[in-house]
N, C-alpha and C. Protein backbone atom coordinates (compact mmCIF):
# COMPACT_ATOMS: atom_id res chain seq x y z
N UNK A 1 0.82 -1.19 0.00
CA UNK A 1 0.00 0.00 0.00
C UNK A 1 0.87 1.26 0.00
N UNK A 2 1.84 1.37 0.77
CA UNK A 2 2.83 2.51 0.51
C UNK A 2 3.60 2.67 -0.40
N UNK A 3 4.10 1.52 -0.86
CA UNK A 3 4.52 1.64 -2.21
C UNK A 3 3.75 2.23 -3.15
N UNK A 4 2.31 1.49 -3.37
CA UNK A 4 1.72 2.29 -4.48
C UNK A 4 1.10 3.63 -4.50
N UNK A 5 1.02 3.94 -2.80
CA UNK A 5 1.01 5.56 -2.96
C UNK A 5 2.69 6.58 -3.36
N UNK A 6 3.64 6.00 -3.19
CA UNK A 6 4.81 6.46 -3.04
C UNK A 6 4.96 6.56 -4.64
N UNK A 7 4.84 5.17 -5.48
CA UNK A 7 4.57 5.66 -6.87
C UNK A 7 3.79 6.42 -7.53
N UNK A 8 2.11 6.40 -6.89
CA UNK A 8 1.32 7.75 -7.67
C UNK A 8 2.20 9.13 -7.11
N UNK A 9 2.20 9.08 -6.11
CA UNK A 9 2.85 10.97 -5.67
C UNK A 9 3.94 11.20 -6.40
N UNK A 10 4.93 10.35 -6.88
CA UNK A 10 6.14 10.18 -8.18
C UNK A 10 5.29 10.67 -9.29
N UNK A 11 4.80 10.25 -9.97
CA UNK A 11 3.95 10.35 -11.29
C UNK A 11 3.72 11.52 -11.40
N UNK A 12 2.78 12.35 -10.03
CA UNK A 12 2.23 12.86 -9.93
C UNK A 12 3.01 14.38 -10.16
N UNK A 13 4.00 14.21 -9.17
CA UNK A 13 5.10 15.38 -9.15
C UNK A 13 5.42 15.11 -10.80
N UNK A 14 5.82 14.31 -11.05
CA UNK A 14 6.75 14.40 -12.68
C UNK A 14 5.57 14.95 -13.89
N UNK A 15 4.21 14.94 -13.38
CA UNK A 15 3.61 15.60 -14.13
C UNK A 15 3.49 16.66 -14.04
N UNK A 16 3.55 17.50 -12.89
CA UNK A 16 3.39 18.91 -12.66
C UNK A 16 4.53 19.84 -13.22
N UNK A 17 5.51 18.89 -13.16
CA UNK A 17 6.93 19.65 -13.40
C UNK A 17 7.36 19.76 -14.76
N UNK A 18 6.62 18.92 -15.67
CA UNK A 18 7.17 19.10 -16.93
C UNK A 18 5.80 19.46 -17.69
N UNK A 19 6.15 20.39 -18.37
CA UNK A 19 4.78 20.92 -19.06
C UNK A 19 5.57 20.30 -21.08
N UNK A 20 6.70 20.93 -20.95
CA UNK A 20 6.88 20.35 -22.72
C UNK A 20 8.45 19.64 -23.34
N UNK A 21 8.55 19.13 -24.13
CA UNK A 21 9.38 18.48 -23.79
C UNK A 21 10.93 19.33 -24.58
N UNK A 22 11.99 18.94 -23.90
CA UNK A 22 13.08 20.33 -24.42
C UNK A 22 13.14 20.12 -26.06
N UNK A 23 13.71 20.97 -27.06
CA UNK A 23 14.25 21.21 -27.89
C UNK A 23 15.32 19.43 -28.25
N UNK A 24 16.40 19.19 -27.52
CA UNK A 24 16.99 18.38 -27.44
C UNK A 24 16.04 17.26 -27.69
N UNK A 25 15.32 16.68 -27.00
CA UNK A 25 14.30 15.71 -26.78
C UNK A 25 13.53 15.35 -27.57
N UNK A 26 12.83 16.58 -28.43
CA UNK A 26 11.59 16.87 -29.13
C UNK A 26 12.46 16.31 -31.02
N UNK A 27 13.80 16.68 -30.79
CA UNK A 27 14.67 16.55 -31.92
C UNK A 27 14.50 15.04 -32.15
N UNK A 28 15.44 14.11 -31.33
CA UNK A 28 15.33 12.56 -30.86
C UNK A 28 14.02 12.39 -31.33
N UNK A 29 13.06 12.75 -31.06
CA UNK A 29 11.72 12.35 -30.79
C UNK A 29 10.80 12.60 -32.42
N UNK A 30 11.90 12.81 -33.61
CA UNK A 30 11.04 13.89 -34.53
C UNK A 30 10.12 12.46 -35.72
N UNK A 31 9.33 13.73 -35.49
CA UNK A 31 8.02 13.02 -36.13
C UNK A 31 6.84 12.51 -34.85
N UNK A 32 7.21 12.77 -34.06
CA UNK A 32 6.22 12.66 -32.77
C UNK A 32 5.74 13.63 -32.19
N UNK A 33 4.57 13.87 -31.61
CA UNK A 33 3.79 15.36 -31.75
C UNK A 33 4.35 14.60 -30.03
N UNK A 34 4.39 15.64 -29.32
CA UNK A 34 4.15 16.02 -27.16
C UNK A 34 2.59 15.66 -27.18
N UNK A 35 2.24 14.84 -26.25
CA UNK A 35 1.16 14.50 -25.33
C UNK A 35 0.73 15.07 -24.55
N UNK A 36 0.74 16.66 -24.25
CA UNK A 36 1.01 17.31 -23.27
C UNK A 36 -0.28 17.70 -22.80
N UNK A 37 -1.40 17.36 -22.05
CA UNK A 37 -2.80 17.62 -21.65
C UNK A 37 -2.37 18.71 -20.56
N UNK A 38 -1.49 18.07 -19.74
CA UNK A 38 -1.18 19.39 -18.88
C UNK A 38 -0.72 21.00 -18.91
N UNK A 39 -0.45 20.76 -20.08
CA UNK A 39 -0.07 22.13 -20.55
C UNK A 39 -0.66 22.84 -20.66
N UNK A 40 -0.80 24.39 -20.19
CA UNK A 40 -1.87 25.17 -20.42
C UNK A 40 -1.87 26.32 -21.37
N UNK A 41 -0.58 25.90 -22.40
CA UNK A 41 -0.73 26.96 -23.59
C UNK A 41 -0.86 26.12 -24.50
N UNK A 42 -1.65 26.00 -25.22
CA UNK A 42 -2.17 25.81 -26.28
C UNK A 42 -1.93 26.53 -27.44
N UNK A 43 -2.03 25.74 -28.72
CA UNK A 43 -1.65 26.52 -30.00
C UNK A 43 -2.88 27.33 -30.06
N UNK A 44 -2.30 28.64 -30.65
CA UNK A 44 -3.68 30.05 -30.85
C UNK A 44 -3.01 30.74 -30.09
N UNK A 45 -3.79 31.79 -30.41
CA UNK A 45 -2.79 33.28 -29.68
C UNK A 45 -3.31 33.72 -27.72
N UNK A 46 -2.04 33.55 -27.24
CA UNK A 46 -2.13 34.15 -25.98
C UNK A 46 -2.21 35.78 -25.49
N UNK A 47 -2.27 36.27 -24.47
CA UNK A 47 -1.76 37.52 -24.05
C UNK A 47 -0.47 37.35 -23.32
N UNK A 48 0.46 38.68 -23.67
CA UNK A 48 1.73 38.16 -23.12
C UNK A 48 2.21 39.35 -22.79
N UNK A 49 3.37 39.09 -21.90
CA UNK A 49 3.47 40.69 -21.20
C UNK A 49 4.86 40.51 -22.17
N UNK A 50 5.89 41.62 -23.03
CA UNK A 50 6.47 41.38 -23.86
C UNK A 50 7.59 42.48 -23.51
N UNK A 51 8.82 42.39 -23.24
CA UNK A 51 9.79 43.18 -22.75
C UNK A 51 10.93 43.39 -23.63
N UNK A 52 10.80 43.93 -24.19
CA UNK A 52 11.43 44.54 -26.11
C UNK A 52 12.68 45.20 -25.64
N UNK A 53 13.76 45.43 -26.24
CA UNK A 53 14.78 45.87 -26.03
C UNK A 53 16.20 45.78 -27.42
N UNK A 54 16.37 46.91 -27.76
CA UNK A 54 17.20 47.68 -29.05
C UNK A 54 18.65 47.97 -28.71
N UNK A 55 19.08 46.80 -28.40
CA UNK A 55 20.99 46.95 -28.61
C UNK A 55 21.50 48.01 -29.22
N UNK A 56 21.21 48.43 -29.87
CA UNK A 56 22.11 49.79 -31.34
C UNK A 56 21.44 50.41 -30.67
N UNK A 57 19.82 51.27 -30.33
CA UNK A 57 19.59 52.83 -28.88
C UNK A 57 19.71 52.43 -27.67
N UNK A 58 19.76 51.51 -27.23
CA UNK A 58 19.53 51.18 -26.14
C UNK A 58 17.89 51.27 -25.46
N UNK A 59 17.29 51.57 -26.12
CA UNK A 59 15.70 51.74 -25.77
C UNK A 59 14.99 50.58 -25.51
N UNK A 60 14.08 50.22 -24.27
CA UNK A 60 13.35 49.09 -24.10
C UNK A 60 12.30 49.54 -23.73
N UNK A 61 11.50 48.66 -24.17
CA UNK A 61 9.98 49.15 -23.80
C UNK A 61 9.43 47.66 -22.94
N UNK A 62 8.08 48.03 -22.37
CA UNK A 62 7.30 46.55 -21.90
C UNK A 62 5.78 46.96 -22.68
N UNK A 63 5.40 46.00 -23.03
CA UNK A 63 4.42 46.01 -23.70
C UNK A 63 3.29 44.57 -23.37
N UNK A 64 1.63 45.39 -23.49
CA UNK A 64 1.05 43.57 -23.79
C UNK A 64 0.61 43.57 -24.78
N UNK A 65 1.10 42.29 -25.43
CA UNK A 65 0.53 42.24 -26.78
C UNK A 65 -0.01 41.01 -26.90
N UNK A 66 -0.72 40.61 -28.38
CA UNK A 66 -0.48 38.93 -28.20
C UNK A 66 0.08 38.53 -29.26
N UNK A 67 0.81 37.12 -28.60
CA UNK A 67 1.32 36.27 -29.49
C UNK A 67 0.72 35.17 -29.50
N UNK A 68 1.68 34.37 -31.08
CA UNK A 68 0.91 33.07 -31.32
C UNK A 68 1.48 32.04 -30.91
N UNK A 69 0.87 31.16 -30.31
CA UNK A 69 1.77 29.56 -29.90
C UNK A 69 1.51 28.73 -30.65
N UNK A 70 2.49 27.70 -31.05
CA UNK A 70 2.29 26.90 -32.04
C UNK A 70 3.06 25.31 -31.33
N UNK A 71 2.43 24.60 -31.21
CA UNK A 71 3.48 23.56 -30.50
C UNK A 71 4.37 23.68 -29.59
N UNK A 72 4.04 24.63 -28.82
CA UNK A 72 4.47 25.27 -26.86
C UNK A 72 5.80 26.24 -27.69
N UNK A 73 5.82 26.79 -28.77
CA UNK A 73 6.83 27.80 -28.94
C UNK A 73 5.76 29.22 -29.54
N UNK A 74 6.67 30.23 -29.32
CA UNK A 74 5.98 31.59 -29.29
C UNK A 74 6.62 31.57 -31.38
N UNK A 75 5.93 31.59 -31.96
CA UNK A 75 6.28 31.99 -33.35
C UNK A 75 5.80 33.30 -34.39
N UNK A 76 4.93 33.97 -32.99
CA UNK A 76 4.65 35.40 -33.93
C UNK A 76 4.44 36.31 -32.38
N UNK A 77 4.41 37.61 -33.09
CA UNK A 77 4.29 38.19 -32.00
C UNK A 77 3.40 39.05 -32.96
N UNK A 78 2.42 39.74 -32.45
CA UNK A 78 1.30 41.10 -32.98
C UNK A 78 0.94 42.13 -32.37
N UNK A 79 1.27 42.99 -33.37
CA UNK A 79 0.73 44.67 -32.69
C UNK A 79 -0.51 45.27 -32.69
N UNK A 80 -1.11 45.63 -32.16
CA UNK A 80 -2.54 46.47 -32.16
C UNK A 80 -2.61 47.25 -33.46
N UNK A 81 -1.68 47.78 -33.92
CA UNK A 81 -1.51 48.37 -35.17
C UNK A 81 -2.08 47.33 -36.84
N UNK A 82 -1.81 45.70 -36.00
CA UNK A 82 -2.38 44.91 -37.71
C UNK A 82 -1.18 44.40 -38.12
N UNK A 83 0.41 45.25 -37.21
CA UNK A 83 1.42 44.11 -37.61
C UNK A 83 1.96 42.94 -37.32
N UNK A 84 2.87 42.58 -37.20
CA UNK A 84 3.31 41.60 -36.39
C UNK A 84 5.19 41.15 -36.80
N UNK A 85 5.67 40.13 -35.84
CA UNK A 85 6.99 39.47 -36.64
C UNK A 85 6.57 38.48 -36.46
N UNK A 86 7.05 38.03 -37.56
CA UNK A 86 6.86 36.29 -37.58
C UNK A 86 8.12 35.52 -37.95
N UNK A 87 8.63 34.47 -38.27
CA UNK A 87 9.99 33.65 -38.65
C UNK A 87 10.85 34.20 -39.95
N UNK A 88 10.00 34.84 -40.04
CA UNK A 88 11.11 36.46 -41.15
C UNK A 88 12.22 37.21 -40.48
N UNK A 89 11.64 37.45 -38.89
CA UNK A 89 12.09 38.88 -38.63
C UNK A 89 12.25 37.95 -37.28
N UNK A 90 11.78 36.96 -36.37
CA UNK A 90 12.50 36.43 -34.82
C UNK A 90 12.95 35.16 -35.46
N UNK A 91 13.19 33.93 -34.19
CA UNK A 91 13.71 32.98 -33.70
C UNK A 91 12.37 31.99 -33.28
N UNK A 92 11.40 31.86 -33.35
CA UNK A 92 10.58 30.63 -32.77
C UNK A 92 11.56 30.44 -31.43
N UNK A 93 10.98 30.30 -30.24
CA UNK A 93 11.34 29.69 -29.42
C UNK A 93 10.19 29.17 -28.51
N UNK A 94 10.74 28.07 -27.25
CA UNK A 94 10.03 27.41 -26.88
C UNK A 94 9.85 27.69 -25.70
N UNK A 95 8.07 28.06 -25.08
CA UNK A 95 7.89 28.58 -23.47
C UNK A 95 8.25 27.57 -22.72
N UNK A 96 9.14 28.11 -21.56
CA UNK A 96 9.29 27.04 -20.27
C UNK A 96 7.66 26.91 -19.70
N UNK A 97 7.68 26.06 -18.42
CA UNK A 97 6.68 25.89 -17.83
C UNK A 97 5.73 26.51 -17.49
N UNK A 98 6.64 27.82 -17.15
CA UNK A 98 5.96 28.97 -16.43
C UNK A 98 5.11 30.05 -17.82
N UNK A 99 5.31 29.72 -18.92
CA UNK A 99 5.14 30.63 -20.04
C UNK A 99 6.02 31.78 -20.64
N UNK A 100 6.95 31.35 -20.43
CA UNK A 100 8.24 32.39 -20.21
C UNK A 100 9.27 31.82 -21.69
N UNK A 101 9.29 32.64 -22.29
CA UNK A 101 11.05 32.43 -22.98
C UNK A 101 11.09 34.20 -23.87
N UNK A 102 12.76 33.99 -24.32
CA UNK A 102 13.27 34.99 -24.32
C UNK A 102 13.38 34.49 -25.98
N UNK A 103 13.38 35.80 -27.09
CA UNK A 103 13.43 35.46 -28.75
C UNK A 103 14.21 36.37 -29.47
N UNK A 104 15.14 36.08 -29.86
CA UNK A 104 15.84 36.80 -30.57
C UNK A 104 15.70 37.25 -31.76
N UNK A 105 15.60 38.95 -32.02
CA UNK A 105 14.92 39.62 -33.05
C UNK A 105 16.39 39.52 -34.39
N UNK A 106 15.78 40.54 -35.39
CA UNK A 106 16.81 41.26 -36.20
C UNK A 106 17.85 42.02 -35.50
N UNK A 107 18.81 42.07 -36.44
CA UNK A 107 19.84 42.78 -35.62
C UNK A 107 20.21 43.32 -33.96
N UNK A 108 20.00 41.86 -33.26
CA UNK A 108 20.14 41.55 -31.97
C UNK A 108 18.94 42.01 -31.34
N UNK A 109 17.82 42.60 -31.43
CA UNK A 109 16.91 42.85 -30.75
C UNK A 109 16.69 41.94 -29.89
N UNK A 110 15.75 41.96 -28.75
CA UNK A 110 15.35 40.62 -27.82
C UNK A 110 13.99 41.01 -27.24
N UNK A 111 13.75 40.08 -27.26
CA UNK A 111 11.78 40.17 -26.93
C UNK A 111 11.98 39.11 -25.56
N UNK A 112 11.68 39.63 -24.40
CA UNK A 112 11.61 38.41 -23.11
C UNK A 112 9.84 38.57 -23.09
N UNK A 113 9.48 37.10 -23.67
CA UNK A 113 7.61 36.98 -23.63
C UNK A 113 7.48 36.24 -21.96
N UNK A 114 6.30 36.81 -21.31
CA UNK A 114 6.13 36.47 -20.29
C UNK A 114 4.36 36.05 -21.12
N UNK A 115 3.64 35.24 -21.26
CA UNK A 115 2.84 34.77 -21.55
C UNK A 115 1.82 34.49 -20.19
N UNK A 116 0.68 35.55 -19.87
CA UNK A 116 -0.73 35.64 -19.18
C UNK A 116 -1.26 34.34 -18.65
N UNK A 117 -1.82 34.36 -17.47
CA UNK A 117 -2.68 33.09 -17.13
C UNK A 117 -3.80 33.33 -17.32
């Protein structure tokens, strides 16, 4: 009986803790979509708190905007204006757990997406 509670609370933790699977992993793994029910970003566009910043002025702004998720990575970002960047102009990258990753623009720009609950 303790054993098999000692194994669900294992399971249990290893589910909470991993929401997607790394870059590395997902490579190994190609041609296999993530199983990920626990995850709570979903492909379609989120709200995201978006922290922009211009190497050559030095100017940073914070902004909310939304972006699009596509397979737990941020691959567009959009402006209220009707524009947006998409894999022209960033890096696709992939949110940690928390909804968080950092994307590297044109000419070093950097976007740190903090992605809304």
């Amino acid at each position: 009986m303790i054993l098999s509670k000692a194994f669900i609370l294992f399971f249990l933790l290893g589910t909470l803790t991993h929401c997607t699977d790394t870059s590395h992993e997902r490579s190994e793994k190609e041609g296999t979509e993530s199983d990920d029910s626990e995850c709570r970003f979903e492909d379609g566009p989120h709200s995201a708190t978006v922290d922009y910043y211009n190497p050559e002025t030095g100017y940073s702004q914070e902004y909310t905007l939304d972006v699009e998720v596509e397979n737990y990575e941020v691959v567009q970002i959009s402006f209220p204006n009707g524009g947006w960047l998409d894999n022209d102009h960033i890096t696709p990258e992939e949110l940690d757990k928390d909804g968080f990753c950092v994307i590297e623009g044109e000419d070093g720009k950097t976007y740190k997406i903090q992605v809304d609950n």
